[in-house]
N, C-alpha and C. Protein backbone atom coordinates (compact mmCIF):
# COMPACT_ATOMS: atom_id res chain seq x y z
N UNK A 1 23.72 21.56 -9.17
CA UNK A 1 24.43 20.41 -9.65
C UNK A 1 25.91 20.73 -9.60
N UNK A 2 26.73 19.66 -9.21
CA UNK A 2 28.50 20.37 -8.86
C UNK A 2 28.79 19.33 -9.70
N UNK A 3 30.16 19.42 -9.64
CA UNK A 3 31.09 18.42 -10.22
C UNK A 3 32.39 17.87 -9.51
N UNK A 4 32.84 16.93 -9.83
CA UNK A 4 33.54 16.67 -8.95
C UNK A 4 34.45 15.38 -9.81
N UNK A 5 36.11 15.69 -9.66
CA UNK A 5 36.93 15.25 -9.92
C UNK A 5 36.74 13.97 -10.09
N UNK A 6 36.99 13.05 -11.44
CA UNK A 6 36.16 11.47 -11.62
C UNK A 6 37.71 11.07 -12.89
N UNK A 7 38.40 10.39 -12.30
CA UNK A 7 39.60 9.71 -13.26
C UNK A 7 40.26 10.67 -14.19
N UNK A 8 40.30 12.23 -13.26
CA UNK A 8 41.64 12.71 -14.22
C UNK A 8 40.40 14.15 -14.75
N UNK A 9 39.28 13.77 -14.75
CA UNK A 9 37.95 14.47 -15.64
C UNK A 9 37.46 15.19 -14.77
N UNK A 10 36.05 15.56 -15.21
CA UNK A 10 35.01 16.55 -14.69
C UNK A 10 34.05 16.21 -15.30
N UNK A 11 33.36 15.22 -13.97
CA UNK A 11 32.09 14.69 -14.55
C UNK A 11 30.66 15.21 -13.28
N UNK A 12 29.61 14.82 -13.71
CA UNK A 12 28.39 14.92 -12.35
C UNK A 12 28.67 14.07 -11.53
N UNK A 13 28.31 14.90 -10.08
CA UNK A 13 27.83 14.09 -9.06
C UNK A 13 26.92 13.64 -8.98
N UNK A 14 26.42 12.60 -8.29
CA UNK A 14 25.34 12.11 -7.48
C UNK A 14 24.76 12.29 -6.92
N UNK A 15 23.94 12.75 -6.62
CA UNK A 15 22.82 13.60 -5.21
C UNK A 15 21.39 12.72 -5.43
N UNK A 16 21.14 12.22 -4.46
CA UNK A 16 19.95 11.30 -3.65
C UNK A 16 18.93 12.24 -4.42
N UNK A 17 18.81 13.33 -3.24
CA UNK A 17 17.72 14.19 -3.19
C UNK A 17 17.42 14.68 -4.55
N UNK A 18 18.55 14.88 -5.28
CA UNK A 18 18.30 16.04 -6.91
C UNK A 18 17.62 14.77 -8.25
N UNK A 19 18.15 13.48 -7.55
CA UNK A 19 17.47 12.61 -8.68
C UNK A 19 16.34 12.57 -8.51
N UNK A 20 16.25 12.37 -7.36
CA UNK A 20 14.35 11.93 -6.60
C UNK A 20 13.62 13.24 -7.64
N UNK A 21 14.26 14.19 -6.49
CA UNK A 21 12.97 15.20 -7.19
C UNK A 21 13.26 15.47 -8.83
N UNK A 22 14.10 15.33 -9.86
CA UNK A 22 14.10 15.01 -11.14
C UNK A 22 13.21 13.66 -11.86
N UNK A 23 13.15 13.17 -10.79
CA UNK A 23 12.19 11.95 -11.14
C UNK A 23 11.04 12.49 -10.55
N UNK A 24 10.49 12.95 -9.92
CA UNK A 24 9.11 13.68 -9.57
C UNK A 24 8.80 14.32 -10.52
N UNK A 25 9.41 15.21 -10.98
CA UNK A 25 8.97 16.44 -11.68
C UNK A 25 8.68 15.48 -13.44
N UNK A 26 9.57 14.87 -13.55
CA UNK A 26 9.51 13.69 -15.07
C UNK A 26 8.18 13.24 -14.79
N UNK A 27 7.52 12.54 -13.90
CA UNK A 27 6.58 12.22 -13.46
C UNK A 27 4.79 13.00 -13.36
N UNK A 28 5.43 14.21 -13.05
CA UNK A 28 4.70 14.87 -12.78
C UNK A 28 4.11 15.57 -14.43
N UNK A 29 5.40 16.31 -15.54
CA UNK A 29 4.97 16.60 -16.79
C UNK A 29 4.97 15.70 -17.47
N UNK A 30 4.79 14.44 -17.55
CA UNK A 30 4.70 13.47 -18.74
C UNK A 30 3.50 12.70 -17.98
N UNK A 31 2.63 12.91 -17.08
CA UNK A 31 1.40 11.99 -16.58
C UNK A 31 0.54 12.97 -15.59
N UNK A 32 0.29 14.31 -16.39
CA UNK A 32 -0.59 15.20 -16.26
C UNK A 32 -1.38 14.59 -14.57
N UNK A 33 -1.84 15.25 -13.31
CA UNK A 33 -2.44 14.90 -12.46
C UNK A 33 -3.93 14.28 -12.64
N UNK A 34 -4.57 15.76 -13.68
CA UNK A 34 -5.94 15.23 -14.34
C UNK A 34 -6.46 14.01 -15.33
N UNK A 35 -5.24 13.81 -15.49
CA UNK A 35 -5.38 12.56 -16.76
C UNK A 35 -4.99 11.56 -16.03
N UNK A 36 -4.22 11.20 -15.06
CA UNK A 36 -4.07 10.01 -14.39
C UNK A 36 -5.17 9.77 -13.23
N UNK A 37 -5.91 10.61 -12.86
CA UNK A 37 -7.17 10.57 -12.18
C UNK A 37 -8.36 10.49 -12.99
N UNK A 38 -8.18 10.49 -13.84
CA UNK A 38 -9.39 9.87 -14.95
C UNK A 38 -8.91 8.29 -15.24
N UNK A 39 -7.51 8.27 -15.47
CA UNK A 39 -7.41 7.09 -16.18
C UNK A 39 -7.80 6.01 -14.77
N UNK A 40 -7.42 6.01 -13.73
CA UNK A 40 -7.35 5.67 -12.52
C UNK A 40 -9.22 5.16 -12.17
N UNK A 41 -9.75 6.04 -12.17
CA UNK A 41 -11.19 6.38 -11.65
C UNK A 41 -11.99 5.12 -13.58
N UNK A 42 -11.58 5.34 -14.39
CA UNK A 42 -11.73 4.37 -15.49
C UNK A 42 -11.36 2.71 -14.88
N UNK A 43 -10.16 2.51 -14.01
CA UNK A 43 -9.69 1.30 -13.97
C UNK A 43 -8.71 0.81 -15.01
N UNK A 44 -8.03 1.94 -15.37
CA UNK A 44 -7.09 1.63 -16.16
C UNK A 44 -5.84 0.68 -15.69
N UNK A 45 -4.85 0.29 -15.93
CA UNK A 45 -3.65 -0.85 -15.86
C UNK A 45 -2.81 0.48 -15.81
N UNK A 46 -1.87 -0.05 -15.01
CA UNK A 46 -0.69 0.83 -15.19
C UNK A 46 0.19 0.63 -16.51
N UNK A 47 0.11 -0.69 -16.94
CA UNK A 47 0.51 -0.79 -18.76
C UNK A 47 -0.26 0.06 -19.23
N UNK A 48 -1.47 0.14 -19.36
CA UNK A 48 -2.46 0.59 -20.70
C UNK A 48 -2.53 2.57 -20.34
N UNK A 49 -2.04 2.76 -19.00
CA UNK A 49 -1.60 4.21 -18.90
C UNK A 49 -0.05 4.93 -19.62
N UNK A 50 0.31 4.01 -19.25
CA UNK A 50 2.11 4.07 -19.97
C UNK A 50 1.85 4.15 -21.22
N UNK A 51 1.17 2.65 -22.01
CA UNK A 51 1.29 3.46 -23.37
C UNK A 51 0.57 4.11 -23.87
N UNK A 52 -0.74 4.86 -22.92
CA UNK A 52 -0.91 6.35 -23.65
C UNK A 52 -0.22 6.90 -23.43
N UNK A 53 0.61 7.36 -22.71
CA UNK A 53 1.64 8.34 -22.64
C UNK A 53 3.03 8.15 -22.83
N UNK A 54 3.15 7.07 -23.20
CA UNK A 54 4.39 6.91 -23.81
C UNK A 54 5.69 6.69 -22.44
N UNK A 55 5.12 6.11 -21.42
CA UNK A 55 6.30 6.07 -20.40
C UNK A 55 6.60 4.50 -19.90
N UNK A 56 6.97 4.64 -18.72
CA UNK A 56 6.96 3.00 -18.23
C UNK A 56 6.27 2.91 -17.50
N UNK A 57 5.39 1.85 -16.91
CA UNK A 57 4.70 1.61 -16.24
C UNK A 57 5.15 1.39 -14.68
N UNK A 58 6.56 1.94 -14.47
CA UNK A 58 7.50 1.82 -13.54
C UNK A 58 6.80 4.13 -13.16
N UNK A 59 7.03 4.33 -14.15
CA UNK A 59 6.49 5.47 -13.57
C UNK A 59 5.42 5.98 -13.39
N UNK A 60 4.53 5.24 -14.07
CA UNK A 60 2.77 5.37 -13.69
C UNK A 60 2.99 4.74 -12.44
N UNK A 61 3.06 3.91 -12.02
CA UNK A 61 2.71 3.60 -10.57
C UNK A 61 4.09 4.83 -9.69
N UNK A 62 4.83 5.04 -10.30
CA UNK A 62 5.09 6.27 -8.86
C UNK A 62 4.35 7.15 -9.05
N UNK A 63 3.81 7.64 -10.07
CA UNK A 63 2.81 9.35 -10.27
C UNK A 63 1.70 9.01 -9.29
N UNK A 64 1.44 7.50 -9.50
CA UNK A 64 -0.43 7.60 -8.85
C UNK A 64 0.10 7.02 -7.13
N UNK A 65 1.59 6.33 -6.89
CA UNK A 65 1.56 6.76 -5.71
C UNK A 65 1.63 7.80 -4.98
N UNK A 66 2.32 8.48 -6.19
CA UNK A 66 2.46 10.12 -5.44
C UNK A 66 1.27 10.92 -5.23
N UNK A 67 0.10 10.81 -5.99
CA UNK A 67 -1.06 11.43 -6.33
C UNK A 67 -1.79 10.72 -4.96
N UNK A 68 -1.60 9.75 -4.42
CA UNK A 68 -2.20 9.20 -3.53
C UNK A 68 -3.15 8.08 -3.64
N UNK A 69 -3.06 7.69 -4.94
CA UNK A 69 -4.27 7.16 -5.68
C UNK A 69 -4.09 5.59 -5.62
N UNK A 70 -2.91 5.56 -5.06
CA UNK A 70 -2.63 3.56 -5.12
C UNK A 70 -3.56 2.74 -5.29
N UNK A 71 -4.29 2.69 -3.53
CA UNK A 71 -5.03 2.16 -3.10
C UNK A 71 -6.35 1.79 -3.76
N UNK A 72 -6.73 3.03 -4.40
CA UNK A 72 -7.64 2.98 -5.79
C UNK A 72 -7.25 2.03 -6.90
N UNK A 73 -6.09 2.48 -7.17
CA UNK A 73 -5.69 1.92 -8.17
C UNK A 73 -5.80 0.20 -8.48
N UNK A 74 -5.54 -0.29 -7.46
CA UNK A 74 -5.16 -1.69 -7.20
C UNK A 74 -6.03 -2.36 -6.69
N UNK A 75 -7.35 -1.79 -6.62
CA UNK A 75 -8.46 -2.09 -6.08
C UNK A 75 -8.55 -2.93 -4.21
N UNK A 76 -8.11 -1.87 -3.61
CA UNK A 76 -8.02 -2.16 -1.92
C UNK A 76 -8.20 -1.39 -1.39
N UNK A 77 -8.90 -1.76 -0.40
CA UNK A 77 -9.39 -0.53 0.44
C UNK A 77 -9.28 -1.55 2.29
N UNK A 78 -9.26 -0.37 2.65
CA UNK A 78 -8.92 -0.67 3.70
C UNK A 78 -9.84 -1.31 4.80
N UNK A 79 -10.37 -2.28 5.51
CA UNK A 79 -11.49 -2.76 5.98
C UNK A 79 -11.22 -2.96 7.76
N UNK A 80 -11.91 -2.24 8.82
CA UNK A 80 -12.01 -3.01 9.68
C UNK A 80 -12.24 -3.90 10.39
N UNK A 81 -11.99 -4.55 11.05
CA UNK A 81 -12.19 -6.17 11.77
C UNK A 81 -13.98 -5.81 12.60
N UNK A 82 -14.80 -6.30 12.60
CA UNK A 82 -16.10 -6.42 13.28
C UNK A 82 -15.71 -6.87 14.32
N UNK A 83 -14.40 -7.23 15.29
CA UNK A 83 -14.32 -7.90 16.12
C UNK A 83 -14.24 -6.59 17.15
């Protein structure tokens, strides 16, 4: 993390990459992998996951996209054409 000259001060920069993965990792210890694959495989809501764990439901759906689990989640699956 650097800093960089901001109206006279010394404040943080901005970095793309360092938020992302700060938001991964938030993601990752506050919505355990095993517990969102239970809650998931239950048919849980991405509300009714948040407030067991106390987050937003803005970040339950990135954990279980990240987990890979969307598609589950939202009940879709992918179907080919018989044609």
């Amino acid at each position: 993390m650097g800093t960089a000259p901001i109206a006279d001060a010394y404040g943080r920069t901005y970095d793309k990459a360092e938020e992302h993965d700060a938001y991964y990792l938030a993601s990752a210890t506050l919505l355990p992998k095993e517990a969102i694959v239970t809650a998931v495989s239950k048919k849980r809501s991405s509300e009714q996951i948040a407030e067991i764990f106390g987050t937003s439901s803005e970040l339950v759906d990135y954990r279980i996209k990240r987990l890979g689990l969307w598609r589950e989640h939202v009940g879709k699956q992918i179907r080919l054409s018989s044609d």
